[in-house]
C-alpha atoms as a PDB file:
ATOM      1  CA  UNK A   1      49.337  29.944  13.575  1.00  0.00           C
ATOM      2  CA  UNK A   2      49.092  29.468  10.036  1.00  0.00           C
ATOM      3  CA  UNK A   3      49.618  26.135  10.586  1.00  0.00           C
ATOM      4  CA  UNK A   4      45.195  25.690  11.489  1.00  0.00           C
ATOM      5  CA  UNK A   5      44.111  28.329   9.796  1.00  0.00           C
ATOM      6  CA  UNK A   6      44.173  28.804   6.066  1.00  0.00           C
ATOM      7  CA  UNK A   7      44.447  32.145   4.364  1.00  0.00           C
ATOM      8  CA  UNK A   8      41.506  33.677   2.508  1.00  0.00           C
ATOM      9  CA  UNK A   9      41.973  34.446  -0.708  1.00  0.00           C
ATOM     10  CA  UNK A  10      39.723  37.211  -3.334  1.00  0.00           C
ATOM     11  CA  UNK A  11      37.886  35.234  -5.648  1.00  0.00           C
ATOM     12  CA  UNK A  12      36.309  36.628  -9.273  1.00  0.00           C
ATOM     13  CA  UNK A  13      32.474  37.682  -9.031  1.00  0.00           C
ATOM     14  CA  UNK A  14      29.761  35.627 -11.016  1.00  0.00           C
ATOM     15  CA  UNK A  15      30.186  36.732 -14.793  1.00  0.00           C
ATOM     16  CA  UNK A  16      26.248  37.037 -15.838  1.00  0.00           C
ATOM     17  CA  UNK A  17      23.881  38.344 -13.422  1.00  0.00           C
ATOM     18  CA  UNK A  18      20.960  37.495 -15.839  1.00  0.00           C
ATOM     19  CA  UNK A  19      21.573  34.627 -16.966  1.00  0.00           C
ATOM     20  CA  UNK A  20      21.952  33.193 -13.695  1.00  0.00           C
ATOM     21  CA  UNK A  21      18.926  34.145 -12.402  1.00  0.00           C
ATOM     22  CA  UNK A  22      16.882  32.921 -14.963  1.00  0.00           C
ATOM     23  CA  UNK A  23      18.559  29.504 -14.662  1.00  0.00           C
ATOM     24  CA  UNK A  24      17.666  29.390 -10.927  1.00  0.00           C
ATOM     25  CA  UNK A  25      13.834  29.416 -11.753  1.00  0.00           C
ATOM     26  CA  UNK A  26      14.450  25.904 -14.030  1.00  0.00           C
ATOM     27  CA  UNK A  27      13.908  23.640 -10.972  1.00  0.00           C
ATOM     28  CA  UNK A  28      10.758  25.749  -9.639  1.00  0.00           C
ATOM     29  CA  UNK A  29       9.139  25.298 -13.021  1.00  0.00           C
ATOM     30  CA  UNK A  30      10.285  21.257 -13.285  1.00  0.00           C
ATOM     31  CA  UNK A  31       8.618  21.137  -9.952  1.00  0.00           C
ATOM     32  CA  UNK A  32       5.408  22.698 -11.046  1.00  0.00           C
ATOM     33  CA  UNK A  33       5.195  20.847 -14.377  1.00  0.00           C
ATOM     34  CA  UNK A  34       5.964  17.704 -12.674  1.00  0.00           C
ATOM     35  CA  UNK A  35       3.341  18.340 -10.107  1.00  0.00           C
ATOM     36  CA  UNK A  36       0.944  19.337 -13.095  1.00  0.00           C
ATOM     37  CA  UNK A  37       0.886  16.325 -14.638  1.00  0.00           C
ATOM     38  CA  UNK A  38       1.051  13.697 -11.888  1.00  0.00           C
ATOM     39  CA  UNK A  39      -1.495  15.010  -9.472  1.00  0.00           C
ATOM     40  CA  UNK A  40      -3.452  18.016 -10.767  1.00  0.00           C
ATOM     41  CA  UNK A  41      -4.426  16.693 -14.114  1.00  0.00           C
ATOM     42  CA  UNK A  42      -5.532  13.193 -13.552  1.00  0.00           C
ATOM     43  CA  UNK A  43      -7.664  15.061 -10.382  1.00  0.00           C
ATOM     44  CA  UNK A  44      -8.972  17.137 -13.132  1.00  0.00           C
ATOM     45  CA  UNK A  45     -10.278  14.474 -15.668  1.00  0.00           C
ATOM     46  CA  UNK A  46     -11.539  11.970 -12.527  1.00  0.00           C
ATOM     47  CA  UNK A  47     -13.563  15.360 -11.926  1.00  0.00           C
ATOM     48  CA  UNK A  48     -15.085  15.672 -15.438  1.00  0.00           C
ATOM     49  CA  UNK A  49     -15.471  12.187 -16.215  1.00  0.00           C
ATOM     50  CA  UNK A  50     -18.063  12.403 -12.446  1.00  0.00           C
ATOM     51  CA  UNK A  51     -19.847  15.562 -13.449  1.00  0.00           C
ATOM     52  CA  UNK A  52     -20.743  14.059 -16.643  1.00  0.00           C
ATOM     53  CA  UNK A  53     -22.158  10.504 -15.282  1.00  0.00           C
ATOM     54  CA  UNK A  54     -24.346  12.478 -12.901  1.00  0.00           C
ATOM     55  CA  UNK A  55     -25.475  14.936 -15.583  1.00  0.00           C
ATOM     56  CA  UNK A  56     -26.239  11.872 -17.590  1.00  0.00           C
ATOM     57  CA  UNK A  57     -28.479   9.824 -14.799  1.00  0.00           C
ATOM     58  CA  UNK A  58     -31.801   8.803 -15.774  1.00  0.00           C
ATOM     59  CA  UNK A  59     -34.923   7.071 -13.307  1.00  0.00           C
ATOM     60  CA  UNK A  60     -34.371   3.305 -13.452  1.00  0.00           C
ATOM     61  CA  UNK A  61     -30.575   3.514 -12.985  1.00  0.00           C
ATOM     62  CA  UNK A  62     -29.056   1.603 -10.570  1.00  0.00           C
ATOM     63  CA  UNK A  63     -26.077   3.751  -8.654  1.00  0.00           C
ATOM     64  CA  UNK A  64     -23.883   3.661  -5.552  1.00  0.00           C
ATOM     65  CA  UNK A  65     -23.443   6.656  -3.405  1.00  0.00           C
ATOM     66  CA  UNK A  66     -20.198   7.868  -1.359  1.00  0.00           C
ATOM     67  CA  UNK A  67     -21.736   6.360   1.324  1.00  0.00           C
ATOM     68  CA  UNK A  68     -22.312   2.832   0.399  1.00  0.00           C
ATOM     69  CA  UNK A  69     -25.768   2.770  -0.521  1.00  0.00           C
ATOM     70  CA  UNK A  70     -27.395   1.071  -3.179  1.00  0.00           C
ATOM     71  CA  UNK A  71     -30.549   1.693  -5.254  1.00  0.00           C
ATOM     72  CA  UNK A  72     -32.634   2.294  -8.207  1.00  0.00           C
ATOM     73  CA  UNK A  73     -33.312   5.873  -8.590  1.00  0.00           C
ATOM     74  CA  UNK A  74     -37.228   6.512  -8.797  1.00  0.00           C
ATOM     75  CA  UNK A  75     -37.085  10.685  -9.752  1.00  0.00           C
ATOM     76  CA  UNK A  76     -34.621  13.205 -10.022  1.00  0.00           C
ATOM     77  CA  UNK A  77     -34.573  17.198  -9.490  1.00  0.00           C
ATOM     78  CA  UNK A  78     -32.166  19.851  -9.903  1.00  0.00           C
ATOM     79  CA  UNK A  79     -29.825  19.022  -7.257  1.00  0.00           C
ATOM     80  CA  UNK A  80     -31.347  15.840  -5.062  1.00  0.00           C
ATOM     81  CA  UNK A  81     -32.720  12.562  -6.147  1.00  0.00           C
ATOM     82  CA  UNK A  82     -34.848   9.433  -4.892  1.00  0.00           C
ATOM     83  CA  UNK A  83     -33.255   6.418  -4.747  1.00  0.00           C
ATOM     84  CA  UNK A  84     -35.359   3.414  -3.566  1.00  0.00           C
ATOM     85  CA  UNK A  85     -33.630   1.255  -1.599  1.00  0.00           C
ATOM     86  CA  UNK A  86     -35.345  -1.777  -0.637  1.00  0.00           C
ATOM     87  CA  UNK A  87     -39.193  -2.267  -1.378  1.00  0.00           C
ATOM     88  CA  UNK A  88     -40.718   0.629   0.027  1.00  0.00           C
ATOM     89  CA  UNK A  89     -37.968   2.386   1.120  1.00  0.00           C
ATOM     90  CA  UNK A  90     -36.666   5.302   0.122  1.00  0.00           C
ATOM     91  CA  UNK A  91     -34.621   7.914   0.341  1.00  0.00           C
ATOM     92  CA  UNK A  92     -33.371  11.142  -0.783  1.00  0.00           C
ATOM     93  CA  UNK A  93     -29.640  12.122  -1.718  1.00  0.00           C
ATOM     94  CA  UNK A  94     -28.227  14.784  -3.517  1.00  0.00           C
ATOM     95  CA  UNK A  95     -26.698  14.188  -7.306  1.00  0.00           C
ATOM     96  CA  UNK A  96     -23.076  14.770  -6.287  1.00  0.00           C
ATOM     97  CA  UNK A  97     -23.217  11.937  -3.580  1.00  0.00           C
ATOM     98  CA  UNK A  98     -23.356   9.380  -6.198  1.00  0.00           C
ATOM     99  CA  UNK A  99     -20.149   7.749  -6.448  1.00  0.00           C
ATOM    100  CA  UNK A 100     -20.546   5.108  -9.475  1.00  0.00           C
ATOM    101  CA  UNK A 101     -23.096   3.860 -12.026  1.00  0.00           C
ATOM    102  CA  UNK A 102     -23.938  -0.036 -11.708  1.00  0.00           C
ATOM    103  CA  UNK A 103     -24.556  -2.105 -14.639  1.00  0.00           C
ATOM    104  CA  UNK A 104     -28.629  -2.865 -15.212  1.00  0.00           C
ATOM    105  CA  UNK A 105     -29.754  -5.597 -13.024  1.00  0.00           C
ATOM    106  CA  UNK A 106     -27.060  -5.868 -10.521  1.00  0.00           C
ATOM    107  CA  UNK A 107     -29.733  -5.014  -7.747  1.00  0.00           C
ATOM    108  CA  UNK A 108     -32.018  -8.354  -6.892  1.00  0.00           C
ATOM    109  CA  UNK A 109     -35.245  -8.462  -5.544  1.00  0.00           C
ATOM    110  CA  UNK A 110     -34.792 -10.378  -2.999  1.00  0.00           C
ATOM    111  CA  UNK A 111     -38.406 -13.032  -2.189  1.00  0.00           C
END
């Protein structure tokens, strides 16, 4: 029957308990670095660089929101602002809801 089978044979234990262990953690912290730099940190900065352009809004500018919307914003508060959309119209959104900061006169009047 030996034929099939093989025979087991004893083998020697892992030298360094330690040392092994340690060395098992280098993938999990390639992983994490790896993930660091490629998706957290660039999140990070897009974050910043948006907190700072609302902070830095001023009545006159012309912004998009999130939602599409353009305008001219006519006053700001704390947290909310007017933006008028067409002549006459207007409405209110908060700060965070505006996506991007248009160049002056990109919005026409149209006749």
């Amino acid at each position: 029957m030996s034929l099939f089978i093989s025979d087991a044979w004893a083998q020697g234990a892992p030298a360094a308990g330690q040392e092994a262990s340690w060395l098992s953690f280098i993938p999990l912290i390639l992983i994490f670095v790896v993930f660091y730099f490629l998706l957290m940190r660039p999140q990070i900065k897009r974050a910043k660089e948006h907190k700072k352009m609302v902070e830095a809004l001023s009545k006159n500018d012309e912004v998009v929101t999130s939602g599409g919307v353009l305008g001219r914003i006519t006053k700001i508060d704390e947290s909310f602002l007017i933006l008028e959309v067409a002549e006459g119209v207007r409405i209110k959104v908060q700060k965070t809801a505006v996506s991007s900061l248009l160049p002056k006169g990109s919005l026409k009047e149209e006749h």
